[in-house]
Protein backbone atom coordinates (compact mmCIF):
# COMPACT_ATOMS: atom_id res chain seq x y z
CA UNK A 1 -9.51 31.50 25.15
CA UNK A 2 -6.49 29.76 24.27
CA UNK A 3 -6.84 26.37 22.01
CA UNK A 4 -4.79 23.52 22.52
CA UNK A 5 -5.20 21.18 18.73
CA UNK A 6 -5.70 17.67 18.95
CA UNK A 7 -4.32 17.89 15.29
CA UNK A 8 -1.29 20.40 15.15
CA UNK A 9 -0.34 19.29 11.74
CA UNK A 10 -3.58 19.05 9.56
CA UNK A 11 -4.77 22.00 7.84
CA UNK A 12 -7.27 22.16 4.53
CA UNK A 13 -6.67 18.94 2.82
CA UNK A 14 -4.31 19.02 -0.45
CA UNK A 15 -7.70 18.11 -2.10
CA UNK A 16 -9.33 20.66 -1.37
CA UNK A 17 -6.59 23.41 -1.76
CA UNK A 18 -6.31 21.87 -5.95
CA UNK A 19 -10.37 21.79 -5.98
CA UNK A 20 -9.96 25.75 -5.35
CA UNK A 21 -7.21 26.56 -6.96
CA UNK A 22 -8.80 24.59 -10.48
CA UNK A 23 -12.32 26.48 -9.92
CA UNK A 24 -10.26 29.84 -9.12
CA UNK A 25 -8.03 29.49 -12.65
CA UNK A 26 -11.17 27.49 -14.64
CA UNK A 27 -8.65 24.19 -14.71
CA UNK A 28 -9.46 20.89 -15.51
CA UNK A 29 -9.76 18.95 -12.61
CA UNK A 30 -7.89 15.77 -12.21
CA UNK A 31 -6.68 16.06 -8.58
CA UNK A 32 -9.72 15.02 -6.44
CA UNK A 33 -10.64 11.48 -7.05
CA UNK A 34 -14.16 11.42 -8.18
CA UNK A 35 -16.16 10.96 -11.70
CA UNK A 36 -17.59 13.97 -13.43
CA UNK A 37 -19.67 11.13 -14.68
CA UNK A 38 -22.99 9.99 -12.66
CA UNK A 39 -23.66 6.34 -11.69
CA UNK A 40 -26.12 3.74 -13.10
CA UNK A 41 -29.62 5.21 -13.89
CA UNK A 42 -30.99 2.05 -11.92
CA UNK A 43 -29.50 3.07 -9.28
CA UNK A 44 -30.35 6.58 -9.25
CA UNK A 45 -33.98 4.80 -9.74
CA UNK A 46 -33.93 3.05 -6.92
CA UNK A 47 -33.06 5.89 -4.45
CA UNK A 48 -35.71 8.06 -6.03
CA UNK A 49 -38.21 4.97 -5.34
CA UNK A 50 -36.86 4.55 -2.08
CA UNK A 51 -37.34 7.86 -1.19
CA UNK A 52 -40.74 8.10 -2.35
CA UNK A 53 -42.20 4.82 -0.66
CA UNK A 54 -41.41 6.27 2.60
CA UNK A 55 -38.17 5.08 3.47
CA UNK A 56 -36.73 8.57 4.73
CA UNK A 57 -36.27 7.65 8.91
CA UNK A 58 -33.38 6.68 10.35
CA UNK A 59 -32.02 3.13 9.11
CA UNK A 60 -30.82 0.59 11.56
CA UNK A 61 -27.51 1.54 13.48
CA UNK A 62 -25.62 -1.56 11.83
CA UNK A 63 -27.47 -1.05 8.44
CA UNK A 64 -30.49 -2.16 6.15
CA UNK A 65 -31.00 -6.06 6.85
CA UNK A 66 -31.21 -6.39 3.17
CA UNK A 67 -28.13 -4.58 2.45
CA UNK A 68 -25.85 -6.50 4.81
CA UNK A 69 -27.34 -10.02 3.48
CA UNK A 70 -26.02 -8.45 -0.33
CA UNK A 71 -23.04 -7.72 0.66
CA UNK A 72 -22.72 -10.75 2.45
CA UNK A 73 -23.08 -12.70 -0.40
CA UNK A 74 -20.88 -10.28 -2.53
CA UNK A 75 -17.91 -11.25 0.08
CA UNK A 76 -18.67 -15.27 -0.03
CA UNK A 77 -18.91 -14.95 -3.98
CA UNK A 78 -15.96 -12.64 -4.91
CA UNK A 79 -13.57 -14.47 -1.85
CA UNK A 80 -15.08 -17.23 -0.61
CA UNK A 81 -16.03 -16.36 3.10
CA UNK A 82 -19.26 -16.77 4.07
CA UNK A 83 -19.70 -13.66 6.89
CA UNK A 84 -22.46 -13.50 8.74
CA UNK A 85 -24.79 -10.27 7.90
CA UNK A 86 -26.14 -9.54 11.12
CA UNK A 87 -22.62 -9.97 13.24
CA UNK A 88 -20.06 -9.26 10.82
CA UNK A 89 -21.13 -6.66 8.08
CA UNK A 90 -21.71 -2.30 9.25
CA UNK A 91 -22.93 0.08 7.15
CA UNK A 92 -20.76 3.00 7.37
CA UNK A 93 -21.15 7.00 6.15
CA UNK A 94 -18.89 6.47 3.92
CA UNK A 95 -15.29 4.63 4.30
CA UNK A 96 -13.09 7.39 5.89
CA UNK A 97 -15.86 7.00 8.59
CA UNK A 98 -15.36 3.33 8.56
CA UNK A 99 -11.33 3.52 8.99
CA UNK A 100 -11.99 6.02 11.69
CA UNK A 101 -14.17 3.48 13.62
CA UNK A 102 -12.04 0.87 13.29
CA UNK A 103 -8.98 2.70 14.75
CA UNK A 104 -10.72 3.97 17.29
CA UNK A 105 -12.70 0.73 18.14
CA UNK A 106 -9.04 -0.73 19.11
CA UNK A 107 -6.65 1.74 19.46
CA UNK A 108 -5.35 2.68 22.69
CA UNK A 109 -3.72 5.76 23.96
CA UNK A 110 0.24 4.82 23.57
CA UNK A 111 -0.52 2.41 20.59
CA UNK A 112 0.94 2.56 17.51
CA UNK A 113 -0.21 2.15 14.07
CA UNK A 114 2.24 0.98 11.21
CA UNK A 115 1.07 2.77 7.75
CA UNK A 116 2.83 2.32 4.46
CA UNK A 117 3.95 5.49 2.99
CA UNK A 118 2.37 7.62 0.72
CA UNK A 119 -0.83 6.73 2.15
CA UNK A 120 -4.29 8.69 2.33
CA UNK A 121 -4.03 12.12 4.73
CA UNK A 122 -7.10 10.41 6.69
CA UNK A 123 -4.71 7.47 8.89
CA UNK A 124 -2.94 9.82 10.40
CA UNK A 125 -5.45 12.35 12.48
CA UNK A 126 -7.65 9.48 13.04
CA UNK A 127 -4.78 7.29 14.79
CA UNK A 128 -3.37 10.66 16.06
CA UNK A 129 -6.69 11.17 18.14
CA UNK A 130 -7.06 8.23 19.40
CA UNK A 131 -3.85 9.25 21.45
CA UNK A 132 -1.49 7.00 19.09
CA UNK A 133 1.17 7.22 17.23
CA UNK A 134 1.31 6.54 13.22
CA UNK A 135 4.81 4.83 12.41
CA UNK A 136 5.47 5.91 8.72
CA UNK A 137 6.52 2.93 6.82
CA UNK A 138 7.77 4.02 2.92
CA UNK A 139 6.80 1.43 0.16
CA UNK A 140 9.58 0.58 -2.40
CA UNK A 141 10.61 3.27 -4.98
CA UNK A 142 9.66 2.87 -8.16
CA UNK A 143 6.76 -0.07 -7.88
CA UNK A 144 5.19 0.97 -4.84
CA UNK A 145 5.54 -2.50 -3.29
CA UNK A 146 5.87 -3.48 0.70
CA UNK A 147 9.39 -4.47 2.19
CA UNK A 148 8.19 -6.68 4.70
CA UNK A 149 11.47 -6.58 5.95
CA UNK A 150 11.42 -2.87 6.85
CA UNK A 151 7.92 -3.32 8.29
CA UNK A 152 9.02 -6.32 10.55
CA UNK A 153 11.59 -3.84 11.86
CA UNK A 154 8.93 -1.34 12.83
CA UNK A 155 6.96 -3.61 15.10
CA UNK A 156 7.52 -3.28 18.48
CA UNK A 157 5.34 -4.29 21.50
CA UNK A 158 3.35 -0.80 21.07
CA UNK A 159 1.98 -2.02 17.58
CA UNK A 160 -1.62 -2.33 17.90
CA UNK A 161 -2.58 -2.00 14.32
CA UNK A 162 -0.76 -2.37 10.32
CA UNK A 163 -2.86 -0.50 7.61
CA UNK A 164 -2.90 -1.89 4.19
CA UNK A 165 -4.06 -0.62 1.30
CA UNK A 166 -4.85 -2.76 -2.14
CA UNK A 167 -5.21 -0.93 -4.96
CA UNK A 168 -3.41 1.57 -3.44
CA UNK A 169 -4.10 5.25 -3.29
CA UNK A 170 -1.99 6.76 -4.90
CA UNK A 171 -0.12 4.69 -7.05
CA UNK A 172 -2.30 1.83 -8.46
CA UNK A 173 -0.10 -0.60 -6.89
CA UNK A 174 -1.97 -4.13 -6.09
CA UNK A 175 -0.88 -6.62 -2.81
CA UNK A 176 -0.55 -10.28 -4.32
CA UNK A 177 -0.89 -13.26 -2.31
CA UNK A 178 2.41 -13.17 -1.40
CA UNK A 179 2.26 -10.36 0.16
CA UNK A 180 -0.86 -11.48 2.09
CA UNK A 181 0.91 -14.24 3.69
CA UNK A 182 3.93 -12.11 4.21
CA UNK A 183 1.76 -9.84 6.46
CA UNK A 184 0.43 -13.10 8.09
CA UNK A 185 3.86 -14.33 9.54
CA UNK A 186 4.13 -10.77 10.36
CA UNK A 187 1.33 -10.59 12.91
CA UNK A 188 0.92 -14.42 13.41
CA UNK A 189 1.00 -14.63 17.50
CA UNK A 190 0.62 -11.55 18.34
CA UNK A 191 -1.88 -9.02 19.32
CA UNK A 192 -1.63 -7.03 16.35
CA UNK A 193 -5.36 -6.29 14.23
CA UNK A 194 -4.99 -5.28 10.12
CA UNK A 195 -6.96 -2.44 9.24
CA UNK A 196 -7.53 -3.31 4.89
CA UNK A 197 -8.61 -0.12 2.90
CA UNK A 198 -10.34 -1.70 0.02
CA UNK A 199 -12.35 0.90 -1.42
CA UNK A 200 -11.01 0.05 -4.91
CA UNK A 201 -11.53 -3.49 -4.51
CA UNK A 202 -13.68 -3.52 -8.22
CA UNK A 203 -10.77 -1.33 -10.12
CA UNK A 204 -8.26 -3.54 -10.70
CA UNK A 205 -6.80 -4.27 -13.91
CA UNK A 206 -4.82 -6.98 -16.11
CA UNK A 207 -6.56 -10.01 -15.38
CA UNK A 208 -5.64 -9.89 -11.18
CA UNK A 209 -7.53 -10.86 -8.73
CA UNK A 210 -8.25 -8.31 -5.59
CA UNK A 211 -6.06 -9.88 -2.95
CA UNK A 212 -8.77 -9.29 -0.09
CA UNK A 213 -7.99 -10.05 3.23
CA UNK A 214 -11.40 -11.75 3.45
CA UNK A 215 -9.73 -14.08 1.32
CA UNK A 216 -7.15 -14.98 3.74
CA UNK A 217 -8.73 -16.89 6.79
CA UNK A 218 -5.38 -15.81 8.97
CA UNK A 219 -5.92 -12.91 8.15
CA UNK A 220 -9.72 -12.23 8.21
CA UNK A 221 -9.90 -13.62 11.77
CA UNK A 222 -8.20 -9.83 12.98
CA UNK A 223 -8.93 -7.90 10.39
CA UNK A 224 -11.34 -5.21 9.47
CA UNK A 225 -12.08 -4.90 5.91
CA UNK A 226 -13.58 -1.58 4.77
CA UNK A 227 -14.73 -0.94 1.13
CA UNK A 228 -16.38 2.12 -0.49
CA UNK A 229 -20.34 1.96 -2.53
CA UNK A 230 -18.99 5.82 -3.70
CA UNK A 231 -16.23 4.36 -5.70
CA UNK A 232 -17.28 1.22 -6.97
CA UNK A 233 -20.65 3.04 -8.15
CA UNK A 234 -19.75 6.38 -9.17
CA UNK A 235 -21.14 8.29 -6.75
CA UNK A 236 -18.75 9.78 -4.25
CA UNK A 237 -21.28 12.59 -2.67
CA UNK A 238 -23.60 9.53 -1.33
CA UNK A 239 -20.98 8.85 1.49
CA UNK A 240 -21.79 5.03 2.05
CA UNK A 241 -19.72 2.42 2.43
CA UNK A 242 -19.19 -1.15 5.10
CA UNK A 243 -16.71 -2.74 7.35
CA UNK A 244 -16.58 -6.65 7.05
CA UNK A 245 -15.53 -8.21 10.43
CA UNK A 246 -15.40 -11.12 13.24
CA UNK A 247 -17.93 -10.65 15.69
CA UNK A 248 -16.32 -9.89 18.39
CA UNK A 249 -14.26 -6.90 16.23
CA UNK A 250 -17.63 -5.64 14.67
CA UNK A 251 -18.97 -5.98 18.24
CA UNK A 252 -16.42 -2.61 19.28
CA UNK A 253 -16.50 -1.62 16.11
CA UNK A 254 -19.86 -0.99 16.42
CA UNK A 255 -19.94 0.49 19.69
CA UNK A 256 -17.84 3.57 18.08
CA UNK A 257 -20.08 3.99 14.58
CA UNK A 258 -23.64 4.33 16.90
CA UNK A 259 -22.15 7.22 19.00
CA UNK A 260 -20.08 8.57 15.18
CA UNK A 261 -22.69 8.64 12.93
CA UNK A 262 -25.24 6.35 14.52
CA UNK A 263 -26.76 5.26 11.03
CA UNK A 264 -26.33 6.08 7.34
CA UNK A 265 -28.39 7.32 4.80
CA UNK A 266 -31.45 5.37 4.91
CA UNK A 267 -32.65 5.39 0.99
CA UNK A 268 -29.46 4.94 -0.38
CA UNK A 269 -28.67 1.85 1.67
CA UNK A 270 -32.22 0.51 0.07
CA UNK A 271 -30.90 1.58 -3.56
CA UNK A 272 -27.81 -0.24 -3.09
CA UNK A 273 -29.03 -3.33 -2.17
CA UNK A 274 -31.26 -3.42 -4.80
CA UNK A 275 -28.65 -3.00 -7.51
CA UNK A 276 -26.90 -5.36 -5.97
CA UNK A 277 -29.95 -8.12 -5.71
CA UNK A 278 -30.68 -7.54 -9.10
CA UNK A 279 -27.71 -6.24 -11.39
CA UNK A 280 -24.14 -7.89 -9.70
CA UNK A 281 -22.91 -7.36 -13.56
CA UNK A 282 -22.04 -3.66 -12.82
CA UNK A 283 -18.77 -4.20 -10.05
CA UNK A 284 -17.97 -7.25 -12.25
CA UNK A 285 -17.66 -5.35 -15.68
CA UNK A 286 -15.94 -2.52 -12.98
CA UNK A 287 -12.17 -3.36 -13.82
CA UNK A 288 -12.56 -3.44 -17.93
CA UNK A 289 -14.74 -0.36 -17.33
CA UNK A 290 -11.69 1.62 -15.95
CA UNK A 291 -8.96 0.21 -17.85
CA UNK A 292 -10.18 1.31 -20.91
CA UNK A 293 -10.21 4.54 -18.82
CA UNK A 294 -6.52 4.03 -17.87
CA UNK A 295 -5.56 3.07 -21.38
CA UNK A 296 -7.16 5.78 -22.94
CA UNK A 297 -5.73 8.42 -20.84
CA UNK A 298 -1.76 6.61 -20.94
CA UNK A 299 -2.42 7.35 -24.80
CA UNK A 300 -3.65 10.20 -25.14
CA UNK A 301 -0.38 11.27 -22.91
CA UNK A 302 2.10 9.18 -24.70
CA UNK A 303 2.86 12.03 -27.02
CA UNK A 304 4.14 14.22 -23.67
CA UNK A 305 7.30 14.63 -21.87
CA UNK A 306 5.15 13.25 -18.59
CA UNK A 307 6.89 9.54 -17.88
CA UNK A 308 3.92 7.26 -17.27
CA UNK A 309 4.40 5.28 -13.87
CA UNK A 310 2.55 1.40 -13.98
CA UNK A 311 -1.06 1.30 -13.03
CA UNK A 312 -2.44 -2.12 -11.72
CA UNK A 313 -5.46 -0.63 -9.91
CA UNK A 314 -8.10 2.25 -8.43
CA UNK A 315 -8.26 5.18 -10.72
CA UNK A 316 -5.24 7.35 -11.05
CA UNK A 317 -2.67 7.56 -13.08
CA UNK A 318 1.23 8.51 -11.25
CA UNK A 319 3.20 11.01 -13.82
CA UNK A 320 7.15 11.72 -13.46
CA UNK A 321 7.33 15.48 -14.87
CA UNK A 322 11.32 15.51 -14.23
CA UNK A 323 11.80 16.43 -18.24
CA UNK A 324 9.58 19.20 -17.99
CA UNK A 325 10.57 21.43 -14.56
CA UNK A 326 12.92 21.23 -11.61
CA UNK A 327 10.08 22.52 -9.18
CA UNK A 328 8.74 20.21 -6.28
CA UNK A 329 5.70 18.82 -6.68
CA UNK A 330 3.59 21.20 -4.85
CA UNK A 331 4.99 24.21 -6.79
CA UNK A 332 4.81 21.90 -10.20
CA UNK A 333 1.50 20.95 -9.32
CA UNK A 334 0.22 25.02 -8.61
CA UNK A 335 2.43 26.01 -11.75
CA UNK A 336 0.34 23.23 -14.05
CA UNK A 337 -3.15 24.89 -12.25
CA UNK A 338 -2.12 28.47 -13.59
CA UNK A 339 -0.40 28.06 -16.88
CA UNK A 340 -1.60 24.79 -18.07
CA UNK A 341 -4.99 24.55 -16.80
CA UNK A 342 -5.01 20.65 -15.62
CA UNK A 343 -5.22 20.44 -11.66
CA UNK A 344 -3.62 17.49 -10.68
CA UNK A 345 -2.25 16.42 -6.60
CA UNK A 346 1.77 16.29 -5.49
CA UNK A 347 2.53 12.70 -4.25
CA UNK A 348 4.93 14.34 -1.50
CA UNK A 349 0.95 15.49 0.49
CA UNK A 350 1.01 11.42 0.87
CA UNK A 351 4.15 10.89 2.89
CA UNK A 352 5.37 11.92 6.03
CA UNK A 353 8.74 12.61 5.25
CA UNK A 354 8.54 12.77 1.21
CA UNK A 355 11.65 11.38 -0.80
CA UNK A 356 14.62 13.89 -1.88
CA UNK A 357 13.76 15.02 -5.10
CA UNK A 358 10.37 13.56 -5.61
CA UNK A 359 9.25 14.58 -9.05
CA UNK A 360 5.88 12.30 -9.24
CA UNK A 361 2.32 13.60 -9.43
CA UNK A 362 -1.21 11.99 -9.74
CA UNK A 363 -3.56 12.60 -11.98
CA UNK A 364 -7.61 11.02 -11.28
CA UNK A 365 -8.65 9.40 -14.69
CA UNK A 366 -12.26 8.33 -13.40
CA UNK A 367 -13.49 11.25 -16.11
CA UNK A 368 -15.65 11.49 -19.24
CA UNK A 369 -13.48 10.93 -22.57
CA UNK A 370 -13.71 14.58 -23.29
CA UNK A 371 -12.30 15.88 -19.68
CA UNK A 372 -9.58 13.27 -20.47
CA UNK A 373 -8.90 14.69 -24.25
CA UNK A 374 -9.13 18.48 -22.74
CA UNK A 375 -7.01 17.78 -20.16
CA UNK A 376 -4.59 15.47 -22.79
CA UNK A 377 -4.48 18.18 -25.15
CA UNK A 378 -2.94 20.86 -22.69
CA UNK A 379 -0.89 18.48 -21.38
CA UNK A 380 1.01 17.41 -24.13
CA UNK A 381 1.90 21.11 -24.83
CA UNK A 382 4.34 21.01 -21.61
């Protein structure tokens, strides 16, 4: 049989090929984005007590009352919207499940979606199968920031959708308020919804403030705000995370996640909203937590020939290696695998059409101080 691909341009994520290619050469692996460190032991309490008083059947489709009430409050306290749990928060498998939903909740067959370049290799094949079209927007060169200008110019009466993401993945670069009302004129009187990947909401660094669209009213009325538990509580593998939207967005937002995943992992929705009842400290002490992570790392590598790129949020840390080789990133980055032992991820597997001579690559700094010194120490040999 013949097989026509929805998705003629994915294969094995660059993730996954520098996972493999660090296991196959014993590297140090700071290319996929998770801790090698495990998450609060009340946490990991709570799921095993979850677990054990029975709560092992499926959860509700939208998620654990008790859960959505927590993060409820979490929204009203950190951004001053009061959402309504039982119309307006989902409990998702994780938030590349939640994105997907929310594209395909709205997306039409002829749509398109405007994403800002590099972005995460997930937009794409879920716009892309929803019939649609992703228009590749680049950010600015070197700070990573939006030119509202260029993405004014991409809107055309097939724009269903602009995807945001604040801190952004991969540069650490954080929307301000500004930028938030820039993206308001944008879509003011129209029929365009904002899709806001905020799974690093809690890493954010230098006394800002998370510029949330749920802090925006114009902006919160058409918007769906997804966020990540994995990231914020260092455990990736437990695939939960929410969408925060108006009702009548949840409403086909909802309609999508029952027939995805129908529910989520039932004990660790009950864990979570106990940490959160009881313990609210732990995302709030989240951004000093990490940039003492960040600062570490930047000085540990300030003795290398690797130019350090500005980090104002999420957890990795963009490196210029121009004074060290003339390969592209993806040979640089499979070069530093095999004779330096560090696995790191080429910022040209974020864009659609990569910039001429693009010398940047990311390293993942949400590691224990010694992965951070090993990996330091054979860096600075380059």
């Amino acid at each position: 049989m013949q097989i026509r691909t929805k998705l003629p341009k994915v294969g094995t994520t660059i993730f996954s090929v520098m996972s493999q290619l660090a296991t196959q050469h014993k590297a140090i692996n700071l290319g996929q984005g998770f801790p090698d460190f495990d998450g609060p032991q009340a946490l990991r309490d709570a799921l095993a007590t979850a677990m054990n008083s029975g709560k092992n059947q499926y959860a509700p489709m939208t998620g654990v009352p008790k859960l959505r009430e927590q993060i409820a409050l979490k929204t009203e306290r950190l951004y001053g919207r009061k959402v309504s749990a039982d119309t307006e928060v989902t409990v998702t498998s994780g938030a590349t499940e939640a994105l997907f939903a929310a594209i395909a909740a709205v997306v039409h067959a002829g749509d398109e979606v405007i994403v800002l370049d590099p972005c995460y290799d997930s937009y794409e094949p879920a716009i892309e199968l929803c019939g649609a079209r992703a228009v590749h927007v680049p950010l600015r060169l070197p700070d990573f920031g939006v030119d509202w200008a260029r993405v004014k110019a991409a809107i055309t009466p097939q724009t269903r959708m602009i995807l945001i993401n604040s801190p952004h993945n991969p540069s650490g670069a954080v929307l301000s308020a500004a930028d938030l009302d820039a993206l308001a004129e944008l879509v003011r009187g129209t029929e365009i919804f904002v899709l806001a990947d905020e799974v690093y909401e809690h890493i954010i660094f230098d006394g800002q403030i998370h510029q949330s669209v749920l802090r925006h009213a114009e902006l919160a009325a058409r918007s769906f705000a997804t966020s990540s538990f994995g990231k914020t509580y260092h455990c990736t593998g437990w695939k939960v995370g929410y969408c925060v939207a108006p009702p009548q967005l949840s409403a086909e937002f909802r309609k999508v996640h029952q027939y995805l995943t129908f529910c989520t992992f039932g004990p660790a929705q009950w864990a979570f909203a106990d940490v959160l009842e009881t313990d609210p400290r732990h995302y709030l002490d989240l951004p000093q937590f990490y940039q003492s992570k960040r600062d570490h790392f930047r000085q540990l590598l300030a003795a290398s020939k690797f130019k350090l790129l500005p980090v104002g949020g999420a957890y990795f840390q963009l490196a210029d290696y121009s004074a060290i080789s003339d390969k592209d990133d993806l040979n640089f980055c499979e070069w530093l695998v095999r004779e330096a032992g560090v696995a790191a991820i080429p910022v040209s597997a974020f864009y659609e059409n990569p910039p001429a001579d693009l010398k940047l690559i990311r390293f993942c700094f949400a590691k224990s101080e010694e992965t951070l010194a090993g990996a330091a120490e054979r860096l600075c040999r380059l």
